[in-house]
Protein backbone atom coordinates (compact mmCIF):
# COMPACT_ATOMS: atom_id res chain seq x y z
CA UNK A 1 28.28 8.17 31.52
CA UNK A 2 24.41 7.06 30.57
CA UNK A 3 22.72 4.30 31.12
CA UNK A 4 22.65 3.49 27.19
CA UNK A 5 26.39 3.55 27.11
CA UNK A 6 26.72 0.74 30.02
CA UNK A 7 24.55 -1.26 28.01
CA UNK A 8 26.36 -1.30 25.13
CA UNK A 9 29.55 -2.02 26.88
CA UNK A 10 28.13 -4.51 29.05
CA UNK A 11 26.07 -6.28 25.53
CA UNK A 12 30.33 -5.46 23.57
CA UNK A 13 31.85 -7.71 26.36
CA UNK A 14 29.92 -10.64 26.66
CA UNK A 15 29.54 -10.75 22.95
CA UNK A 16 33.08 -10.52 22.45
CA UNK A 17 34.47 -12.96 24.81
CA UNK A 18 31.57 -15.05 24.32
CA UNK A 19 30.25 -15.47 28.17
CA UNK A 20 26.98 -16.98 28.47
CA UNK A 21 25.43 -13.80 30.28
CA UNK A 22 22.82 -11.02 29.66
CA UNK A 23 22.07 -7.69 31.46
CA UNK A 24 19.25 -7.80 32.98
CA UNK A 25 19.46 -4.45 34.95
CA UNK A 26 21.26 -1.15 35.55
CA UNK A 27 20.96 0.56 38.55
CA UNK A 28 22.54 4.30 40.10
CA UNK A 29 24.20 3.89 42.84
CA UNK A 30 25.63 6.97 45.15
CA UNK A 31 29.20 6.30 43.62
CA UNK A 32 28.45 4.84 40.15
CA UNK A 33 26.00 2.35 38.42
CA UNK A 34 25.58 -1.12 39.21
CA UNK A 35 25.08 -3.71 36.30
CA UNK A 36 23.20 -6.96 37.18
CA UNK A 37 24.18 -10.19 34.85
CA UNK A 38 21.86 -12.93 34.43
CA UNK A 39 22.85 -16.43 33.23
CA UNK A 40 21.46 -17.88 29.96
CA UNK A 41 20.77 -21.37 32.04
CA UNK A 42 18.09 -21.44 34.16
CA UNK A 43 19.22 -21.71 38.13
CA UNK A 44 22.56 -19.57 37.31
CA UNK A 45 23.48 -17.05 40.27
CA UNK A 46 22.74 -13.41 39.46
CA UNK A 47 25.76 -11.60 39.10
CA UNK A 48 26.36 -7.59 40.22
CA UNK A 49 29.24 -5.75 38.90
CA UNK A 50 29.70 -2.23 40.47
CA UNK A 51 30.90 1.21 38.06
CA UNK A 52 32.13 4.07 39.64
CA UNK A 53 31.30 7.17 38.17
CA UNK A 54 34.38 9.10 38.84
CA UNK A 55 36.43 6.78 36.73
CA UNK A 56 33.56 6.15 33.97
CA UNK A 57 35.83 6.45 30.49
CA UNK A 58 35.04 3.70 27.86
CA UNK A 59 38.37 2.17 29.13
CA UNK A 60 37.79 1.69 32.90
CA UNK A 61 34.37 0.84 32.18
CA UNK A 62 35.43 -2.05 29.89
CA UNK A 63 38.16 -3.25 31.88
CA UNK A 64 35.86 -3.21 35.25
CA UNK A 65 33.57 -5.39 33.39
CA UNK A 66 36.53 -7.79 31.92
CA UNK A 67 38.15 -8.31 35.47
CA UNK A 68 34.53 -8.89 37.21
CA UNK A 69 33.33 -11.23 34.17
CA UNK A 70 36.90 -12.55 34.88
CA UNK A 71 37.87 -12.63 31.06
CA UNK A 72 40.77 -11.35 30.01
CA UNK A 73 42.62 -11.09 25.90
């Protein structure tokens, strides 16, 4: 999976369930990718949510980043 891909998942969930967040980095990792969320408010902690690459489908991917966002449908 590519860098631009994580992205657009990462942008597709927080629009979607509305959390005040941005991306503000992607990172390899030996196992996977790393995606680092920034708060919109000034003082927010940074938050780090960790991909493995050997499950990377759309599906996993999404559902890694609902469960560590801790949003759900």
């Amino acid at each position: 999976m590519e860098r631009t891909d994580l992205q657009r998942m990462a942008d597709s969930v927080l629009r979607d369930y509305g959390v005040p967040m941005k991306v503000s980095a992607i990172s390899p990792v030996e196992a996977g990718w790393t995606i680092a969320f920034s708060s919109f408010y000034a003082g927010s902690p940074l938050l780090e949510v960790n991909v493995r690459s050997d499950r990377s489908s759309a599906h996993h991917v999404r559902e890694s980043l609902k469960r560590s966002l801790d949003v759900c449908d």
